[in-house]
Structure formats: C-alpha cells, structure tokens
PDB file of N, CA and C in Angstrom:
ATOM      1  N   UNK A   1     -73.564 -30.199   5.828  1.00  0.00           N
ATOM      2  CA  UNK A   1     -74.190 -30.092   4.543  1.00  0.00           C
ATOM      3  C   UNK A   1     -73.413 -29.052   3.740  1.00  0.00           C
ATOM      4  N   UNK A   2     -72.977 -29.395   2.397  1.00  0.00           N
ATOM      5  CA  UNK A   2     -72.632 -28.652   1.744  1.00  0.00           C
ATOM      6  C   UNK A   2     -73.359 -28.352   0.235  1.00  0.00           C
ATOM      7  N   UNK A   3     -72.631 -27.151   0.046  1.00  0.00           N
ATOM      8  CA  UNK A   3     -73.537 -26.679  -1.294  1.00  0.00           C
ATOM      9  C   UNK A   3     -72.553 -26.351  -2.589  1.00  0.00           C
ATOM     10  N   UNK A   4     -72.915 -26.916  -3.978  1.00  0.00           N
ATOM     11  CA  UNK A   4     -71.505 -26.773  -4.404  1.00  0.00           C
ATOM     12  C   UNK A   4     -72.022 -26.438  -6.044  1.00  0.00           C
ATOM     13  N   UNK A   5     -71.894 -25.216  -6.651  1.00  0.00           N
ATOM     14  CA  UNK A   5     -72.004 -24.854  -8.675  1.00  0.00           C
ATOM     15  C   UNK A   5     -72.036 -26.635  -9.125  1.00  0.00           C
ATOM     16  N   UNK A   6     -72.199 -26.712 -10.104  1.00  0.00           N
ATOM     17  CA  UNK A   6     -72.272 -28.150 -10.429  1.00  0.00           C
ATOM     18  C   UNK A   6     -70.508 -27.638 -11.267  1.00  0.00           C
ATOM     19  N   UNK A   7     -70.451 -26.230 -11.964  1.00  0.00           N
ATOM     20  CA  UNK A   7     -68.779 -26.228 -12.282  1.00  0.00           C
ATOM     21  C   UNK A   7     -67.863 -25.982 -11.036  1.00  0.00           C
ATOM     22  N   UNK A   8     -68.292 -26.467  -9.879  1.00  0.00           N
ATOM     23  CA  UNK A   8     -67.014 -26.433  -8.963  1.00  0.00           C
ATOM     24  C   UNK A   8     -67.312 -28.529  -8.518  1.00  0.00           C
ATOM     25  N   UNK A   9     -67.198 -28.779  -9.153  1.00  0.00           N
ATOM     26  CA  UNK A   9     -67.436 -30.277  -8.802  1.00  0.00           C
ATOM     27  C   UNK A   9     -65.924 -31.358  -9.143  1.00  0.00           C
ATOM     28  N   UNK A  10     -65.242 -30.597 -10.033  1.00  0.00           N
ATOM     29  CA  UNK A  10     -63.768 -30.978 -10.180  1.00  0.00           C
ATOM     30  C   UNK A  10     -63.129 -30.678  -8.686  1.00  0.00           C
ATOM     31  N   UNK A  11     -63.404 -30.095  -7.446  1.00  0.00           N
ATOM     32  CA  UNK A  11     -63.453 -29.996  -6.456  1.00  0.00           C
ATOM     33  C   UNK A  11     -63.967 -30.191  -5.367  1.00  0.00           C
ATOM     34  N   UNK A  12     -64.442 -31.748  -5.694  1.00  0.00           N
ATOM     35  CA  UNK A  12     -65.624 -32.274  -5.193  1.00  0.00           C
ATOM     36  C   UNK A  12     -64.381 -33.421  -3.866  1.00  0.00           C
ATOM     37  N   UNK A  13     -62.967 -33.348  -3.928  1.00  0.00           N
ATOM     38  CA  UNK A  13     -62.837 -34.360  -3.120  1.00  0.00           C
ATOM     39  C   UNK A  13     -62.186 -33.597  -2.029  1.00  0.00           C
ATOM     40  N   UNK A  14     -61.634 -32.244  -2.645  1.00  0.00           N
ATOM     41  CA  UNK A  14     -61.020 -31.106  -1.635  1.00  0.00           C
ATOM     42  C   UNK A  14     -62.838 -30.844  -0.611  1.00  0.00           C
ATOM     43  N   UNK A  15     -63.711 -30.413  -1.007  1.00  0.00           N
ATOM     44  CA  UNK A  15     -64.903 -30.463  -0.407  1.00  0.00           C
ATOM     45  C   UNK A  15     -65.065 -31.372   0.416  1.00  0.00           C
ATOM     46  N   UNK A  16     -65.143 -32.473   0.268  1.00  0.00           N
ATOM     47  CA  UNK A  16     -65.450 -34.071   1.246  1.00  0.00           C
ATOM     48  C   UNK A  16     -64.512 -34.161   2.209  1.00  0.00           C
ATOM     49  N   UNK A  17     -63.495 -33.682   2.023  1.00  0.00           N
ATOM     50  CA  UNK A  17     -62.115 -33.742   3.035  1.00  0.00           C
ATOM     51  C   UNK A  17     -62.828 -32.111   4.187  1.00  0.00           C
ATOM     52  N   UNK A  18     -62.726 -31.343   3.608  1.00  0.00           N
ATOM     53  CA  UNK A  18     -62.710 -30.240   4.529  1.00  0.00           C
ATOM     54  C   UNK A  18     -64.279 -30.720   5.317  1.00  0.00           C
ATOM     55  N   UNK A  19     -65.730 -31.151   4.430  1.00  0.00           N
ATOM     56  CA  UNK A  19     -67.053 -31.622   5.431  1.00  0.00           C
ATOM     57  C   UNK A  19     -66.716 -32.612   6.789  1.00  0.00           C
ATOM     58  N   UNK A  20     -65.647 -33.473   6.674  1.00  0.00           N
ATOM     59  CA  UNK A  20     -65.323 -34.628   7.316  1.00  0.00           C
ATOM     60  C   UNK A  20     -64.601 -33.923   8.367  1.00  0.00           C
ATOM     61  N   UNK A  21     -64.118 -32.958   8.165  1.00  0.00           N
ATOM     62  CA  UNK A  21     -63.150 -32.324   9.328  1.00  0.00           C
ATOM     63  C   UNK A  21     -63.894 -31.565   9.895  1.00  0.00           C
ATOM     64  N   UNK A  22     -64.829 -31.141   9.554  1.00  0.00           N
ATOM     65  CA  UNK A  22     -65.634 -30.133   9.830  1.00  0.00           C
ATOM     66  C   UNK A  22     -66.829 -31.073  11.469  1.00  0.00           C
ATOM     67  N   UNK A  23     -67.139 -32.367  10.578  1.00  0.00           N
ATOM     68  CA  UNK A  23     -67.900 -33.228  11.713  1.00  0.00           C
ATOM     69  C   UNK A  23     -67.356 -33.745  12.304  1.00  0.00           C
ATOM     70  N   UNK A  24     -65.739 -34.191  11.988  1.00  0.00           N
ATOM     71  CA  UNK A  24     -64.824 -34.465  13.419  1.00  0.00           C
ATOM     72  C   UNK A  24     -64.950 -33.413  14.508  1.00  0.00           C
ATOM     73  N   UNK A  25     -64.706 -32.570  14.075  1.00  0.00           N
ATOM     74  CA  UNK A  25     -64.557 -31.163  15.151  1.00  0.00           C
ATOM     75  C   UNK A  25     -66.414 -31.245  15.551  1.00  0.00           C
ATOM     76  N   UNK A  26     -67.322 -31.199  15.137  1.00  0.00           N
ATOM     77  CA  UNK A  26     -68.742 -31.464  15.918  1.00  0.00           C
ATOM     78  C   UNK A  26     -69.272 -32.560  16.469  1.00  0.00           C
ATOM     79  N   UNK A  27     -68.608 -33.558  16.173  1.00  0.00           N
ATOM     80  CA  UNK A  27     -68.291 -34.822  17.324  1.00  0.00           C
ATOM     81  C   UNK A  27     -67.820 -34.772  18.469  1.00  0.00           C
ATOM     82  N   UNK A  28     -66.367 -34.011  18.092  1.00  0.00           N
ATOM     83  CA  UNK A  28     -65.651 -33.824  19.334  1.00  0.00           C
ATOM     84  C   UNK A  28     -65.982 -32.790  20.365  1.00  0.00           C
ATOM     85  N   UNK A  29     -66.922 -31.895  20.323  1.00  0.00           N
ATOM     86  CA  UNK A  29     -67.323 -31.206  20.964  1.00  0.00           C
ATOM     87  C   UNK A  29     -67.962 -31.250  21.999  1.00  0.00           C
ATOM     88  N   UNK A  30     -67.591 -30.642  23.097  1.00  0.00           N
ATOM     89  CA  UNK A  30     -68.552 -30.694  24.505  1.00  0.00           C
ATOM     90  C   UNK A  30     -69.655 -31.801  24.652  1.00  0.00           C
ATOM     91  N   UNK A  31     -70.785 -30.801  24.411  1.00  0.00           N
ATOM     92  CA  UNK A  31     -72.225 -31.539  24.107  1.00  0.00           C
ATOM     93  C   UNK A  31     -72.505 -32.748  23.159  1.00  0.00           C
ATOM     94  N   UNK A  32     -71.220 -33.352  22.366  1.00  0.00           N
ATOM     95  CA  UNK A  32     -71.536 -34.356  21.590  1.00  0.00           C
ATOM     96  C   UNK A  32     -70.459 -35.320  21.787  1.00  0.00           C
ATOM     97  N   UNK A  33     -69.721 -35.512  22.628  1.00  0.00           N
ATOM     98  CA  UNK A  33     -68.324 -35.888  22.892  1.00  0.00           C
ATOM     99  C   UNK A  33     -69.056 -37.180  23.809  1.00  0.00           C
ATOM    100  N   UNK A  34     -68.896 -38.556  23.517  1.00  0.00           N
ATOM    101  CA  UNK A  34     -69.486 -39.662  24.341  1.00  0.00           C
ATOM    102  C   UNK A  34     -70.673 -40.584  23.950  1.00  0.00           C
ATOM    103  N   UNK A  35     -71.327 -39.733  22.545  1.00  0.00           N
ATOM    104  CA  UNK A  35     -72.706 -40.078  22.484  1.00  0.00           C
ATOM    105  C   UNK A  35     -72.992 -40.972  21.873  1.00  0.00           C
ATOM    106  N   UNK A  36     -73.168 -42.327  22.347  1.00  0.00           N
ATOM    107  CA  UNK A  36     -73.346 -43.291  21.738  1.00  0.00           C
ATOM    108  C   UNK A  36     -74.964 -43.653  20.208  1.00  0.00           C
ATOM    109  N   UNK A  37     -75.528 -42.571  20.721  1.00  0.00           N
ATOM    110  CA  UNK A  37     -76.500 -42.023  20.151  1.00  0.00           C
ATOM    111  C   UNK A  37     -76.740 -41.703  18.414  1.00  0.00           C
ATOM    112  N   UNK A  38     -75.476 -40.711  18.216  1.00  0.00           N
ATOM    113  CA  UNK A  38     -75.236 -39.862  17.224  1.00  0.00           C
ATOM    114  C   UNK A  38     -74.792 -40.410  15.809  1.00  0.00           C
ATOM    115  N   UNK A  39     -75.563 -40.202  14.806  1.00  0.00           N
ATOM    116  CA  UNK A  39     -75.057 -40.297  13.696  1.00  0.00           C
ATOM    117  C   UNK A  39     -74.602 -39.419  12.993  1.00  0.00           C
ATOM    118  N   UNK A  40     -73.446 -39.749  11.497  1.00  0.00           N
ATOM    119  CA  UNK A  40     -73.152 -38.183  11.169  1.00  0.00           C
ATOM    120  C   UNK A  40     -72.835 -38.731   9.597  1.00  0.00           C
ATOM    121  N   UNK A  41     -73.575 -37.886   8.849  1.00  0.00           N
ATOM    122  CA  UNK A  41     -73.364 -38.046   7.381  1.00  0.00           C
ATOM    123  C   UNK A  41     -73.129 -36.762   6.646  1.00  0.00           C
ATOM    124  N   UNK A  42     -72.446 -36.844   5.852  1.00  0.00           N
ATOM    125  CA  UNK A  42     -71.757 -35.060   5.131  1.00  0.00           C
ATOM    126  C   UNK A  42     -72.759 -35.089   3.621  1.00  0.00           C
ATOM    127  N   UNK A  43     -73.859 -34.498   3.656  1.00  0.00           N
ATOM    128  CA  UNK A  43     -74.514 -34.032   2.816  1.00  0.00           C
ATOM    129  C   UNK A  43     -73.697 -33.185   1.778  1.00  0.00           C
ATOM    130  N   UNK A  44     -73.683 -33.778   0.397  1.00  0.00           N
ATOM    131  CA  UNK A  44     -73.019 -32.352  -1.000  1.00  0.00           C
ATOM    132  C   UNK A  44     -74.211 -32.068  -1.792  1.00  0.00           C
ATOM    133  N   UNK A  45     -74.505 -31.070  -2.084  1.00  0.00           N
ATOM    134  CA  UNK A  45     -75.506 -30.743  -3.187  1.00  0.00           C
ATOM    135  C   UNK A  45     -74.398 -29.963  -4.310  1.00  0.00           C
ATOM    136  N   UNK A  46     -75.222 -30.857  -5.136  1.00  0.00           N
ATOM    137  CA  UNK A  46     -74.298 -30.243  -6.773  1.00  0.00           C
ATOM    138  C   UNK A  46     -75.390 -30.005  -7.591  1.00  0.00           C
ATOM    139  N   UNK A  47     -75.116 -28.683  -7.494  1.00  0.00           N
ATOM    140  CA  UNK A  47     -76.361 -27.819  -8.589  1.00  0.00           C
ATOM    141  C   UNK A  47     -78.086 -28.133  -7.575  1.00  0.00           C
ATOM    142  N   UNK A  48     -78.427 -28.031  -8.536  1.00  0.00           N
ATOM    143  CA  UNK A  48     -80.077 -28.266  -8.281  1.00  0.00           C
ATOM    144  C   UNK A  48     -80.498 -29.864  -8.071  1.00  0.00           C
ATOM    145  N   UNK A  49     -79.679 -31.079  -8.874  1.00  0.00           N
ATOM    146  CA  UNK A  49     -80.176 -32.075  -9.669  1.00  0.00           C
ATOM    147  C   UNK A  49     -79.362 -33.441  -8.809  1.00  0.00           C
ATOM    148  N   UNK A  50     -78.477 -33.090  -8.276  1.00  0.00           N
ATOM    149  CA  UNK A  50     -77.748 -34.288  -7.894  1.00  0.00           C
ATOM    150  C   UNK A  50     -76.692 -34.127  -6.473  1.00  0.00           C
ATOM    151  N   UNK A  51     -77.124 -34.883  -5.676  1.00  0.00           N
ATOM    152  CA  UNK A  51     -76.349 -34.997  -4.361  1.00  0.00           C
ATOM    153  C   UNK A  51     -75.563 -36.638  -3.712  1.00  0.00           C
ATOM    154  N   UNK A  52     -74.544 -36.457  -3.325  1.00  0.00           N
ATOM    155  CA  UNK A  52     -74.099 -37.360  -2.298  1.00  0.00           C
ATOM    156  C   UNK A  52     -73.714 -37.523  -1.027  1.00  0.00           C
ATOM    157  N   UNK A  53     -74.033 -38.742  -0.514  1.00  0.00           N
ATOM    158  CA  UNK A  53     -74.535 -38.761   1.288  1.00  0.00           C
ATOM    159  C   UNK A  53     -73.497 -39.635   1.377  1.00  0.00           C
ATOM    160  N   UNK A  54     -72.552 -39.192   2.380  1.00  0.00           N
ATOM    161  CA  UNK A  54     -71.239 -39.737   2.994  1.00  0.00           C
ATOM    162  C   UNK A  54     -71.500 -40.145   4.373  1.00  0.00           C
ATOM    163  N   UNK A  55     -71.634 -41.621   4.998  1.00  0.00           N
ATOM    164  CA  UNK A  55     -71.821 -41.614   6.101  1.00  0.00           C
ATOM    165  C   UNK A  55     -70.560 -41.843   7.280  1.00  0.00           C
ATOM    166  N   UNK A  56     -70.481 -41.123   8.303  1.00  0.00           N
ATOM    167  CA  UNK A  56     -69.164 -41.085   8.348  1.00  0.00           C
ATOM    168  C   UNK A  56     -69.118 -42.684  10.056  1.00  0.00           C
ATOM    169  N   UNK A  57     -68.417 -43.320  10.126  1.00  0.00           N
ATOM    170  CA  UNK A  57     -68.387 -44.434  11.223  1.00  0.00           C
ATOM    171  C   UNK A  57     -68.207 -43.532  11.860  1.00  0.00           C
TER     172      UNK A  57
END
C-alpha cells in the first residue's frame, strides 16, 4: 500500500514500479514462497479522494 500528495502523482508510474518490486520481494520470501493461496494487489492512495488497485498475477 502506498500513500502519495495528489502533487506527487506526475510520479505515479516511478511509484507502481518500486510497489511491484516491493511484492516481488514479499512473495519471494520464506513464509510466502510456494503459496498457492496468496493474492497480491499494490494499493496507491492519491490525496484523500482517489485510489488505484493493481492486481499483480
């Protein structure tokens, strides 16, 4: 989940790149490494008013 000024949103695709790497690396981890189970979506909040849900395969 990320949190983002609604004026840092011109930096909204550098953000989505670094969330995605961020849940590769918590996928790949120990305790989550195998789990046929697990879903993973990268939450952005922009400002107060507006968000997008990235679901990742």
């Amino acid at each position: 989940m990320k949190y983002i000024k609604k004026g840092e949103r011109n930096s909204i695709d550098r953000i989505i790149e670094e969330g995605l790497k961020q849940l590769k690396r918590y996928g790949e981890s120990k305790g989550l490494q195998g789990r046929k189970d697990l879903k993973q979506a990268l939450l952005i909040f922009i400002g107060k008013d507006e968000y997008r849900v990235i679901e990742v395969e």
